[in-house]
N, C-alpha and C. Protein backbone atom coordinates (compact mmCIF):
# COMPACT_ATOMS: atom_id res chain seq x y z
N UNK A 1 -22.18 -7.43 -21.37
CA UNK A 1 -20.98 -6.61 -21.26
C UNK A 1 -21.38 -5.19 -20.92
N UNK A 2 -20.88 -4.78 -19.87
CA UNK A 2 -20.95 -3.21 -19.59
C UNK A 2 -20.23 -1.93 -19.82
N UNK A 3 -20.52 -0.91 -19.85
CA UNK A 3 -19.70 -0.14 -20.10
C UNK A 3 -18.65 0.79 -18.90
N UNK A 4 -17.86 1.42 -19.38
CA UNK A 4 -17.44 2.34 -18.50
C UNK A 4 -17.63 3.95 -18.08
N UNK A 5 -18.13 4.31 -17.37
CA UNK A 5 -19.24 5.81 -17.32
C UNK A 5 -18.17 6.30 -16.12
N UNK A 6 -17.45 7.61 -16.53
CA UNK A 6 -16.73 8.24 -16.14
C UNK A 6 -17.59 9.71 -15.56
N UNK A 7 -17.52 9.76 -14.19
CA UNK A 7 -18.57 11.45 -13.54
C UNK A 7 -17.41 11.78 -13.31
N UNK A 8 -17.04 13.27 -13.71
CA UNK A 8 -16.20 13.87 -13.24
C UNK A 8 -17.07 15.31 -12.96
N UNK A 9 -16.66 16.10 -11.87
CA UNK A 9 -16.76 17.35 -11.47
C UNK A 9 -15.45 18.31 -11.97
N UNK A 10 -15.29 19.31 -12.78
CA UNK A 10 -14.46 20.25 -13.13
C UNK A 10 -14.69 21.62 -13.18
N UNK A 11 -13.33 22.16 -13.49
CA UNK A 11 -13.75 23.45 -14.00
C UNK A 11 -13.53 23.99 -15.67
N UNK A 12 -14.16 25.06 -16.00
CA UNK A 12 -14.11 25.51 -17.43
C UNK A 12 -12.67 25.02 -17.71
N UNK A 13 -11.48 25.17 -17.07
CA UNK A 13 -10.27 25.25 -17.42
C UNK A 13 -9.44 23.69 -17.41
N UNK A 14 -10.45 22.70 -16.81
CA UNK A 14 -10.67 21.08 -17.10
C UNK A 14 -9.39 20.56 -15.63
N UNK A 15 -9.53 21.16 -14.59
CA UNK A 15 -9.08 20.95 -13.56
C UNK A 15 -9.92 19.98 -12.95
N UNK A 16 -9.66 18.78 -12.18
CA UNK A 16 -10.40 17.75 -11.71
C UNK A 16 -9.93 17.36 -10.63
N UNK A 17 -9.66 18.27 -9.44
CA UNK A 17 -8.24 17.67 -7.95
C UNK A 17 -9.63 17.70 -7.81
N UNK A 18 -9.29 17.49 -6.05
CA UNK A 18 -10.81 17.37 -5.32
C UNK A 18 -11.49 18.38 -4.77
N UNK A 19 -12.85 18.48 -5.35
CA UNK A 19 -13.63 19.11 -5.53
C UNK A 19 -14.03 19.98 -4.50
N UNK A 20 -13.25 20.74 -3.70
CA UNK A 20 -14.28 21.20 -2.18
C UNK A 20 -14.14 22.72 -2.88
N UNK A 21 -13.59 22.68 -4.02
CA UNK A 21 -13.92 24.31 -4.50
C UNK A 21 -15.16 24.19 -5.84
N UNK A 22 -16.03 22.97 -5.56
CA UNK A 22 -17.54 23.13 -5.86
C UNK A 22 -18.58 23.68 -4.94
N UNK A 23 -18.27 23.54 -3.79
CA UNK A 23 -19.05 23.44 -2.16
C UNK A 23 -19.98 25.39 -2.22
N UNK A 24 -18.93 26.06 -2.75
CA UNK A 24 -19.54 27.57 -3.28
C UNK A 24 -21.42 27.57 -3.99
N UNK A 25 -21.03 26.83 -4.81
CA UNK A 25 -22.28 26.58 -6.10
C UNK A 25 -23.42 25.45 -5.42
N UNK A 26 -22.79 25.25 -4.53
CA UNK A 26 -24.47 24.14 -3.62
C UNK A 26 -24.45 23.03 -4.45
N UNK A 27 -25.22 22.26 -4.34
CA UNK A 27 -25.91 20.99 -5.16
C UNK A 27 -26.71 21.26 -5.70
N UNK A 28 -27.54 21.30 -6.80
CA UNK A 28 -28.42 21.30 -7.63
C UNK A 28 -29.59 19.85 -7.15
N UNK A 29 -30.69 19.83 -7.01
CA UNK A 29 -31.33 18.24 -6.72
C UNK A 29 -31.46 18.19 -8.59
N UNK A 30 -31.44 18.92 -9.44
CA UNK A 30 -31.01 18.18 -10.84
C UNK A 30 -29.82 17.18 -11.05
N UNK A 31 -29.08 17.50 -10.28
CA UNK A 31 -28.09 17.32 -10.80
C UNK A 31 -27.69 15.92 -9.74
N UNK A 32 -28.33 16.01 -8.51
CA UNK A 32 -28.23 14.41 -7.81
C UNK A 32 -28.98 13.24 -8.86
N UNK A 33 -30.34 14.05 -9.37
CA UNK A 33 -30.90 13.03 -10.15
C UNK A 33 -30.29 12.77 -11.70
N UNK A 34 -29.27 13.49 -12.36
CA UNK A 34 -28.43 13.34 -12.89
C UNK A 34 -27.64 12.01 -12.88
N UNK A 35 -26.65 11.89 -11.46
CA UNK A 35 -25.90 11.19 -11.05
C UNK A 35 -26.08 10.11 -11.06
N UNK A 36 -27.78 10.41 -10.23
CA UNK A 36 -28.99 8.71 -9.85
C UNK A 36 -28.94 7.88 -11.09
N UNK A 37 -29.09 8.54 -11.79
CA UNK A 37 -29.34 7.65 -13.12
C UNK A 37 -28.35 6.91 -13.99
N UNK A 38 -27.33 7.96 -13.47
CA UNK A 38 -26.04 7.08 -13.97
C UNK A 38 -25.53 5.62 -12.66
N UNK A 39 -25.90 6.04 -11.98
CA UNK A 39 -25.39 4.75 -10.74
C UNK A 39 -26.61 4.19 -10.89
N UNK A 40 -27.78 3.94 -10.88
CA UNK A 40 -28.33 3.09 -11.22
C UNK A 40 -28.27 2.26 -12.29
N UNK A 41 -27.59 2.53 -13.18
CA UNK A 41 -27.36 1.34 -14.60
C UNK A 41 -25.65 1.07 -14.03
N UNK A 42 -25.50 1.29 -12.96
CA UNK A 42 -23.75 0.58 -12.43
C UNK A 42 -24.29 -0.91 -11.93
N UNK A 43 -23.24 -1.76 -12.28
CA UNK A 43 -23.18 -3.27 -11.41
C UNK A 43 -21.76 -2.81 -10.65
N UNK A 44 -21.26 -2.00 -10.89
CA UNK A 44 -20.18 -1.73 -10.03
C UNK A 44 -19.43 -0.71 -10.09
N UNK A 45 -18.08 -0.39 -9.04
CA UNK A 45 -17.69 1.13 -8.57
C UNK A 45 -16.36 0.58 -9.23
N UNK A 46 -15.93 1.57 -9.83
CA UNK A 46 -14.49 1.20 -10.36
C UNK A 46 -13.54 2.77 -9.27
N UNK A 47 -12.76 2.32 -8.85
CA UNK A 47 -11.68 3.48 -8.46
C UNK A 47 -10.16 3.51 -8.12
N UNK A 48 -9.88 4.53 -8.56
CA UNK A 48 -8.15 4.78 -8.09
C UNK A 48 -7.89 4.42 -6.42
N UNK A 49 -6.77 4.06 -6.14
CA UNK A 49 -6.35 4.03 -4.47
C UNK A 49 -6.94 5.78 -4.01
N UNK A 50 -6.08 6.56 -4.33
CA UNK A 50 -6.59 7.71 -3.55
C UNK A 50 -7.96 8.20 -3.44
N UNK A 51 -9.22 8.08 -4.85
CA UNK A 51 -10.15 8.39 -4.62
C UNK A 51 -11.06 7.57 -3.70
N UNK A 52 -10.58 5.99 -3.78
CA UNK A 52 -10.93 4.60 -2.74
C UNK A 52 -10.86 5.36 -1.15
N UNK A 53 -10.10 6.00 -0.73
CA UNK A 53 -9.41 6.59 0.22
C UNK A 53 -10.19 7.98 0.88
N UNK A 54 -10.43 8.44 -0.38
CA UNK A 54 -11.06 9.66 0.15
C UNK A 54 -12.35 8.92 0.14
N UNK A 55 -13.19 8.57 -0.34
CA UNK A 55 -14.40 7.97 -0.45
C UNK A 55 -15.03 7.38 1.09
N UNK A 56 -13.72 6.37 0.91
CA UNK A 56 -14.14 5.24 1.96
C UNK A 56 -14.67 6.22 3.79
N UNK A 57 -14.27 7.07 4.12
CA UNK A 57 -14.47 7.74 5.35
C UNK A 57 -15.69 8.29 4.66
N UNK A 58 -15.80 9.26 3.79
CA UNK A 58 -16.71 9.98 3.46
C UNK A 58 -18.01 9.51 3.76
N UNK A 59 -18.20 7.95 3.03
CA UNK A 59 -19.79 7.40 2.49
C UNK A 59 -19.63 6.20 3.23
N UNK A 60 -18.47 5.55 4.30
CA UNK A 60 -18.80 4.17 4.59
C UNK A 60 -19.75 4.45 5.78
N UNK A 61 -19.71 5.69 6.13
CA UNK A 61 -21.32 5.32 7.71
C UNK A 61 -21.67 6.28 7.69
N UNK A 62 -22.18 6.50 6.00
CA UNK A 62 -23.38 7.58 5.74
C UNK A 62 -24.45 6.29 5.34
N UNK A 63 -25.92 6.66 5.87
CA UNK A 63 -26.93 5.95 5.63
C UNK A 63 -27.89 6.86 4.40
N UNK A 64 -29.02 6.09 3.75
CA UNK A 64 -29.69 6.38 3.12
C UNK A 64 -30.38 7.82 3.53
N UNK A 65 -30.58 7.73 4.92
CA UNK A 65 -31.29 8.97 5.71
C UNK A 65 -30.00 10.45 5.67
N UNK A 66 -28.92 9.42 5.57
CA UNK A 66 -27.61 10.82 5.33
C UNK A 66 -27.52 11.66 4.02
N UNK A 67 -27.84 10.76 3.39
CA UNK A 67 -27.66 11.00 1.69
C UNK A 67 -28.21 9.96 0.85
N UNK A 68 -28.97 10.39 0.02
CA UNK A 68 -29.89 9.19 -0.85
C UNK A 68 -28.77 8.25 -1.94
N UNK A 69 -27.22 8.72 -1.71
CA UNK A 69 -26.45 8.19 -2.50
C UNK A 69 -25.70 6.99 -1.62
N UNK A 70 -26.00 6.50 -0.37
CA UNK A 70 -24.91 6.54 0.80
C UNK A 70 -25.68 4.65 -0.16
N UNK A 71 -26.45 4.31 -0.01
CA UNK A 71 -26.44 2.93 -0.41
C UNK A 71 -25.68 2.73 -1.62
N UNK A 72 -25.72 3.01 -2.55
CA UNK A 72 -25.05 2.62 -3.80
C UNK A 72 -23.47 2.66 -3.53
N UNK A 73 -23.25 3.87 -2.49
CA UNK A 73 -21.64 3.77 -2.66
C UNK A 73 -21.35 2.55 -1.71
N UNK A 74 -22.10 2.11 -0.45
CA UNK A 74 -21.81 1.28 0.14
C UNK A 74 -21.78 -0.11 -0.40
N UNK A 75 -23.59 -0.11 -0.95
CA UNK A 75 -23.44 -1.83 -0.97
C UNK A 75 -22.99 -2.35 -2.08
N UNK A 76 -22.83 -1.39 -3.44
CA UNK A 76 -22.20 -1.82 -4.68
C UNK A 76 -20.96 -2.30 -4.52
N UNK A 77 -20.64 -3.68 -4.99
CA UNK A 77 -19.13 -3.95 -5.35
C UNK A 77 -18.10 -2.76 -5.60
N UNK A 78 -17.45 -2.06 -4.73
CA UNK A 78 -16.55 -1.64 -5.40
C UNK A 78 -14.77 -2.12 -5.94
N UNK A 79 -14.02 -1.87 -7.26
CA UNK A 79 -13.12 -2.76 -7.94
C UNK A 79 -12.32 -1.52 -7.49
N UNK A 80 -10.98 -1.99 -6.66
CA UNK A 80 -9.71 -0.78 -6.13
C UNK A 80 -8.57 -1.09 -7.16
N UNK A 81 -8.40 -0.41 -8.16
CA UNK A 81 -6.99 -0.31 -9.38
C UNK A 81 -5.92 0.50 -8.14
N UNK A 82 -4.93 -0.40 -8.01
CA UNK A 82 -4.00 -0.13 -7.05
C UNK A 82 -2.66 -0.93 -6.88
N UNK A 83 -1.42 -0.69 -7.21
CA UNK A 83 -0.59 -1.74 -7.31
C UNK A 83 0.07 -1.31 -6.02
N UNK A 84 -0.52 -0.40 -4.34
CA UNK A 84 -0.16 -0.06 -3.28
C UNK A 84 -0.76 -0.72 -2.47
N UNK A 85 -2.35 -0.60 -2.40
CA UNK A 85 -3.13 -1.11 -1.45
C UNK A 85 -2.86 -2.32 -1.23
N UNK A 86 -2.94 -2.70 0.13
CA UNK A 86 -2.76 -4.15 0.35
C UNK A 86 -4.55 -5.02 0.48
N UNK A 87 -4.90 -4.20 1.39
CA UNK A 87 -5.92 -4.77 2.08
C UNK A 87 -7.10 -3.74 1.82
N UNK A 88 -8.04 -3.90 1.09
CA UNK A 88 -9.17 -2.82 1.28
C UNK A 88 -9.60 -2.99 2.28
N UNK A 89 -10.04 -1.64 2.96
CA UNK A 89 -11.09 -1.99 4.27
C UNK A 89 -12.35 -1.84 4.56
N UNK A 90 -13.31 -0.70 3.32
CA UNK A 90 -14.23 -1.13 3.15
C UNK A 90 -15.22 -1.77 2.58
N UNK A 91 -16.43 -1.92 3.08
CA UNK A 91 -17.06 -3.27 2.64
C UNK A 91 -17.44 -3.38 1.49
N UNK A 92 -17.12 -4.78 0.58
CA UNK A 92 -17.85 -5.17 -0.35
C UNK A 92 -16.96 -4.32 -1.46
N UNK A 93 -15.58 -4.57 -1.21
CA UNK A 93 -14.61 -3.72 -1.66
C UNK A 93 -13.58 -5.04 -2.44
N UNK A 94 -12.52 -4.72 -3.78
CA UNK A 94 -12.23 -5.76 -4.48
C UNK A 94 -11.33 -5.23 -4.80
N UNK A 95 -9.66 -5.65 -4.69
CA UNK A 95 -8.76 -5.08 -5.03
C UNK A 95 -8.57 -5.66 -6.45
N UNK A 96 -8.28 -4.64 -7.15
CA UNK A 96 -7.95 -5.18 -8.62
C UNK A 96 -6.47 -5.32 -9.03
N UNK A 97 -5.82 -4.72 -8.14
CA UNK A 97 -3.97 -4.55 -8.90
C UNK A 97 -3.78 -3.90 -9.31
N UNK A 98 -2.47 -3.87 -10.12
CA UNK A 98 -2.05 -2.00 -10.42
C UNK A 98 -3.04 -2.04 -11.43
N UNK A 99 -2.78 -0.87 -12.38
CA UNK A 99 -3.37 -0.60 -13.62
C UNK A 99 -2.98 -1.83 -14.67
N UNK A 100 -3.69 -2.26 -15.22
CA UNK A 100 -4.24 -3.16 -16.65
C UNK A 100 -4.48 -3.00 -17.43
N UNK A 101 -5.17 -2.66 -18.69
CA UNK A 101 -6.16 -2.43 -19.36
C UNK A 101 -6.57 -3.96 -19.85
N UNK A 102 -6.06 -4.85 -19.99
CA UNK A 102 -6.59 -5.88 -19.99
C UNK A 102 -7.20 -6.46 -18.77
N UNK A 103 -7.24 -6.31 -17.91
CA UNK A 103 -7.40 -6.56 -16.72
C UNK A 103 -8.62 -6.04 -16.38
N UNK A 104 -8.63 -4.98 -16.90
CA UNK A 104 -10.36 -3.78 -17.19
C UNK A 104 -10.90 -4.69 -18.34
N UNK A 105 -10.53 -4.41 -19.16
CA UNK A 105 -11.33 -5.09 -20.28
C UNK A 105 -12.35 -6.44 -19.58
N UNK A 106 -11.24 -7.03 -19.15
CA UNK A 106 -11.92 -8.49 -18.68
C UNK A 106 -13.34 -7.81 -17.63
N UNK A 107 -12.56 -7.07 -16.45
CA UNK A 107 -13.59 -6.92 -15.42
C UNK A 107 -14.87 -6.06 -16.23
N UNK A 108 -15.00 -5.47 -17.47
CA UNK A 108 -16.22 -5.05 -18.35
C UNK A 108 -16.85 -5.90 -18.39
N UNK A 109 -16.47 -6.85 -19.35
CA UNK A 109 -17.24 -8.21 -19.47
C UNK A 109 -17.56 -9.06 -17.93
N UNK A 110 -17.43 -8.93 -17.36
CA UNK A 110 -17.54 -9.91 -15.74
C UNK A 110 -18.58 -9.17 -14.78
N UNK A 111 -18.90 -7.65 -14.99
CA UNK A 111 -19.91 -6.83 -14.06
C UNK A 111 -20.94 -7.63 -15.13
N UNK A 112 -21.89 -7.24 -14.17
CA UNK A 112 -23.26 -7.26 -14.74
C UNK A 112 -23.78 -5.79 -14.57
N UNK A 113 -24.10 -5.24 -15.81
CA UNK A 113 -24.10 -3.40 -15.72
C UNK A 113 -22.74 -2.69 -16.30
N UNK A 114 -23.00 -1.51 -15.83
CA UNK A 114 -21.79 -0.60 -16.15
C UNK A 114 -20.98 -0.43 -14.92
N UNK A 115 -19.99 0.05 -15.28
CA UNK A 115 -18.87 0.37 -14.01
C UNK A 115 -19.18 1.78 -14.33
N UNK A 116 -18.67 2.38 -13.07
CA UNK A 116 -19.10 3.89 -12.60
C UNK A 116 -17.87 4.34 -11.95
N UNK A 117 -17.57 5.40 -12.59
CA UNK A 117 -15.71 6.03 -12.14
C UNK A 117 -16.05 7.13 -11.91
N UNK A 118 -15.87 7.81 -10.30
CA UNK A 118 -15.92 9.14 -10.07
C UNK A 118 -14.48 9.43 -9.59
N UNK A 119 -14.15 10.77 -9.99
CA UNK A 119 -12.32 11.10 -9.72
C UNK A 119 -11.51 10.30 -10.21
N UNK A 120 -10.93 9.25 -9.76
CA UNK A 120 -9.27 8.71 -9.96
C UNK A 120 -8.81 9.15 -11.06
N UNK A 121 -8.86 10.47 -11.02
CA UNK A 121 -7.91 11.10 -12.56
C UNK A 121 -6.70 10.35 -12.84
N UNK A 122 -5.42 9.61 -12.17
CA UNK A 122 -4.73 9.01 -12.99
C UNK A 122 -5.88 7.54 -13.14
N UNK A 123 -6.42 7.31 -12.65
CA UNK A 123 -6.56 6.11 -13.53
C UNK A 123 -8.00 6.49 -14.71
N UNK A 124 -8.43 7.82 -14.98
CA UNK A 124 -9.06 7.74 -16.07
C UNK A 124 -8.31 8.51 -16.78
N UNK A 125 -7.38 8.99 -16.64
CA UNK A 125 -6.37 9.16 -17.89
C UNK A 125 -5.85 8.10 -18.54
N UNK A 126 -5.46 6.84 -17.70
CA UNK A 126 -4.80 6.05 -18.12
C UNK A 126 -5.94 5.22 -19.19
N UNK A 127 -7.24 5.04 -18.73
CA UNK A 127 -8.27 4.25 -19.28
C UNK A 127 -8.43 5.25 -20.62
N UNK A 128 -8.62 6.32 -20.76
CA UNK A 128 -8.95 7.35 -21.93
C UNK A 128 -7.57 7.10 -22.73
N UNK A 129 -6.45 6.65 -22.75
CA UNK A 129 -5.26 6.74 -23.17
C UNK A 129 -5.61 4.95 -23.97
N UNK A 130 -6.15 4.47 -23.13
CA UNK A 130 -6.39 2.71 -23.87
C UNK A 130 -7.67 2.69 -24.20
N UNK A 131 -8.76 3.97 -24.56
CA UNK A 131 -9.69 3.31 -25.03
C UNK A 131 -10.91 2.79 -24.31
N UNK A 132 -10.66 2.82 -22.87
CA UNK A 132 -11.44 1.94 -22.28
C UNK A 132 -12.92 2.52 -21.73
N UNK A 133 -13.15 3.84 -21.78
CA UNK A 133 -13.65 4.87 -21.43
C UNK A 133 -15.09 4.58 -22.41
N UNK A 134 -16.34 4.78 -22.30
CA UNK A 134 -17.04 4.57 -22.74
C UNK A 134 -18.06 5.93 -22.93
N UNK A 135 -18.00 5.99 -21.74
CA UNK A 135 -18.20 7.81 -21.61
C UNK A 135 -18.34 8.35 -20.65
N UNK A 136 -18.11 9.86 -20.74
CA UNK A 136 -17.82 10.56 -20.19
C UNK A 136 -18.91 11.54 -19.32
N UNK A 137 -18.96 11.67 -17.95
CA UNK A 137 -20.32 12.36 -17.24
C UNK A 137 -19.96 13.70 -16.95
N UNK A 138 -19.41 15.28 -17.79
CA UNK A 138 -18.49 15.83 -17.19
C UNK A 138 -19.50 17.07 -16.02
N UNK A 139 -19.67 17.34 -15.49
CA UNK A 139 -20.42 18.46 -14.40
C UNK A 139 -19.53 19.65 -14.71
N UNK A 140 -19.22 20.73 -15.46
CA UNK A 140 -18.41 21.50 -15.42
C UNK A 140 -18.95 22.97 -14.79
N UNK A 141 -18.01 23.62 -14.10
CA UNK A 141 -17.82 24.88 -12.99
C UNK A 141 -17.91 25.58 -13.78
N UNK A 142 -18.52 26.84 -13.53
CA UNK A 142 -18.48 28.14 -14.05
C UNK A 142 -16.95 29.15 -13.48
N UNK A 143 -15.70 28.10 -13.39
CA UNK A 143 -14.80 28.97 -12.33
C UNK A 143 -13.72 28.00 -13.23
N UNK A 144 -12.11 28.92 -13.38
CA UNK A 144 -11.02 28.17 -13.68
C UNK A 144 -10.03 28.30 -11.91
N UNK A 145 -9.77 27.38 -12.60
CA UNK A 145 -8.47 26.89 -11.55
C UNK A 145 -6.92 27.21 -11.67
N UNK A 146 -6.95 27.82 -12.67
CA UNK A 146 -5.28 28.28 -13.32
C UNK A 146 -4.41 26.77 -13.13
N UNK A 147 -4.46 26.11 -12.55
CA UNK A 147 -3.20 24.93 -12.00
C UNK A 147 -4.31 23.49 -11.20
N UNK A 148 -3.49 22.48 -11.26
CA UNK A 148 -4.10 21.54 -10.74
C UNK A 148 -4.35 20.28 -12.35
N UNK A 149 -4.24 19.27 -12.01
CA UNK A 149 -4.50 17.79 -12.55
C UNK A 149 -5.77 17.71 -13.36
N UNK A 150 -5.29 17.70 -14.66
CA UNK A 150 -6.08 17.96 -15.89
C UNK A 150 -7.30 16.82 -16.43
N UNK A 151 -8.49 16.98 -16.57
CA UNK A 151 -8.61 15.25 -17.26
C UNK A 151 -7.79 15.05 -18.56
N UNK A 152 -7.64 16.06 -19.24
CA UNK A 152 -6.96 15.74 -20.38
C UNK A 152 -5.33 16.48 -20.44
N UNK A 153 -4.68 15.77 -20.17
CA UNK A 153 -3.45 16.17 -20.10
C UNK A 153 -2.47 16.87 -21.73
N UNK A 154 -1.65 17.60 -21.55
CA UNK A 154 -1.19 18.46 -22.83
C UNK A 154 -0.55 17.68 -23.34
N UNK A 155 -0.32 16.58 -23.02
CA UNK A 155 0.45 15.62 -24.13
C UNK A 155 -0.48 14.59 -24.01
N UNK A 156 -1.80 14.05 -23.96
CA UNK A 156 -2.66 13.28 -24.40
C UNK A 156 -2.63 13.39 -25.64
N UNK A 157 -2.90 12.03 -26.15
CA UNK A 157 -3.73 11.82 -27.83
C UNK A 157 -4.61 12.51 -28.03
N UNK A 158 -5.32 12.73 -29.35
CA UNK A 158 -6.10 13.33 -29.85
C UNK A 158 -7.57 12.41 -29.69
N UNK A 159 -8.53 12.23 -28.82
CA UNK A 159 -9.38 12.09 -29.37
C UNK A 159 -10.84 12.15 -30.21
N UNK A 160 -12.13 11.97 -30.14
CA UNK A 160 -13.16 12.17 -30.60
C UNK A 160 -14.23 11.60 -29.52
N UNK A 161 -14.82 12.95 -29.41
CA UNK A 161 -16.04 12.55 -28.45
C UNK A 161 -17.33 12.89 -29.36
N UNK A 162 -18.62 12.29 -29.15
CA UNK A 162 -19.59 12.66 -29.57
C UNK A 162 -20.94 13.15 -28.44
N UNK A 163 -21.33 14.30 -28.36
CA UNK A 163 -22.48 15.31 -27.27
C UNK A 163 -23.62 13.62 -27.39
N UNK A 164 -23.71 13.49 -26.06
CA UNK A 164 -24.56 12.72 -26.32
C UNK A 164 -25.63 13.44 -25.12
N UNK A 165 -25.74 14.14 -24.70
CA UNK A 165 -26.99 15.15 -23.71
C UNK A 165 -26.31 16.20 -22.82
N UNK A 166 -26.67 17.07 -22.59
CA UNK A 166 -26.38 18.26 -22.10
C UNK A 166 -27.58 18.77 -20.95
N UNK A 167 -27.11 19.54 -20.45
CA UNK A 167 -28.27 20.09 -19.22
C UNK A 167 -27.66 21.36 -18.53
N UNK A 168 -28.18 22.40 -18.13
CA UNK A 168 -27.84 23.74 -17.46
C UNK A 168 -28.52 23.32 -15.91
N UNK A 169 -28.02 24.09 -14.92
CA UNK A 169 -28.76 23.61 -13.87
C UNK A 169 -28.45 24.89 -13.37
N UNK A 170 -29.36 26.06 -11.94
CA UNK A 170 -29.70 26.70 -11.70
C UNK A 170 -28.19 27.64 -11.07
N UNK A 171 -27.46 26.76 -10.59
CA UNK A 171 -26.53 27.15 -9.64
C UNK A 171 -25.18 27.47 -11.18
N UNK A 172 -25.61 27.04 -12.42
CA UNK A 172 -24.33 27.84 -13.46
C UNK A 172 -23.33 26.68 -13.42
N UNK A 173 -23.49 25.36 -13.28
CA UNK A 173 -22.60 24.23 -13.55
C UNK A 173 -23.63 23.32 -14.76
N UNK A 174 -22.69 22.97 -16.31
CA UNK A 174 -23.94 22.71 -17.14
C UNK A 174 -22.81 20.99 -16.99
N UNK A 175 -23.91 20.00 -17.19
CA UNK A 175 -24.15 18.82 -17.53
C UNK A 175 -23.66 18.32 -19.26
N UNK A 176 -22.39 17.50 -19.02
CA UNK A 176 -21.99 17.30 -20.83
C UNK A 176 -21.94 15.57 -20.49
N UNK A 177 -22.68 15.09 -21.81
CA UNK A 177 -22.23 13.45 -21.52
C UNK A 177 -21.62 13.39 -22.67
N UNK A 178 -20.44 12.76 -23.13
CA UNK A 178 -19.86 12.63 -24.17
C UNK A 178 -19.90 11.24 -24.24
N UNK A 179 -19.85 10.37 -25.80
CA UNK A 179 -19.59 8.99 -25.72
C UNK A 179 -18.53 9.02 -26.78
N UNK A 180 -17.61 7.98 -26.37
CA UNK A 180 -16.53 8.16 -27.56
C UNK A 180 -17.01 7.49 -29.06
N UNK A 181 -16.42 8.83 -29.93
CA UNK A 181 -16.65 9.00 -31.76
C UNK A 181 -16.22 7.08 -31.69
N UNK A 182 -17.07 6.72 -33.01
CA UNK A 182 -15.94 5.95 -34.09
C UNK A 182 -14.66 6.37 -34.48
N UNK A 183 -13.90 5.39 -34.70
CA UNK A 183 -12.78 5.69 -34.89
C UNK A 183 -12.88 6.25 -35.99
């Protein structure tokens, strides 16, 4: 049974739209090998329709020589939570249906590995709202956003996270892994 490993990119002020107001602060190569390590313990890509969407142009005909990430996003199974999409179009791509949480649950137990969730803020709100969340990869900005799509929304539940590693990286974006408390 695998878990669910949530990367999100934010800011101090826990804004999570899409990220091209990181592009300022560069990449860190800490912080790719950060990532590496979390997609390497993935058996699979879990994602929302829209982040499926933005993704799919981005990384479907980037090669290894483009980006050392371009294989994992390609050849890994990815699972599309979508009660819109009809037809995925890229490869090695698996429509899952709308949102579930039983439906997740099951597909936990059925990867071999962890599932790996970058963006689809509604659907890791919805997974953090059932529990399903295993933990959390957060990359946070040295910059607020005043406005924009929260990971944790003002009428979310209360929950409990526990620091499970931390990291500073050169460019002023620090590294938080949280795993969720006991109840």
């Amino acid at each position: 049974m695998g878990a669910i490993h949530v990367h999100e990119f934010m800011s101090l002020d826990g804004v999570i739209d899409e990220p091209t107001w990181t592009f300022e602060y560069g990449f860190d190569p800490q912080m790719g090998e950060t990532i590496g390590a979390l997609t390497a313990r993935a058996g699979g890509i879990l994602l929302g329709r829209t982040t499926y969407e933005m993704f799919e142009p981005a990384w479907s005909t980037r090669t290894a020589e483009d980006d050392p990430g371009a294989p994992f996003f390609n050849d890994t199974t990815k699972y599309v939570v979508s009660g819109t999409l009809e037809t995925p179009t890229w490869r090695n791509s698996e429509l899952v249906g709308p949102y579930d949480a039983d439906t997740l649950r099951r597909l936990k137990d059925k990867v071999e590995g962890d599932l790996y969730v970058s963006g689809s803020g509604t659907l890791v709100r919805a997974m953090l709202a059932d529990g399903l969340v295993d933990e959390l990869h957060l990359f946070v900005y040295p910059v607020t956003r005043g406005s924009g799509p929260r990971l944790f929304p003002q009428q979310a539940a209360a929950s409990k996270f526990s620091l499970a590693a931390s990291q500073t990286y050169e460019n002023g974006v620090v590294y938080l892994s949280y795993r969720r408390a006991a109840p």
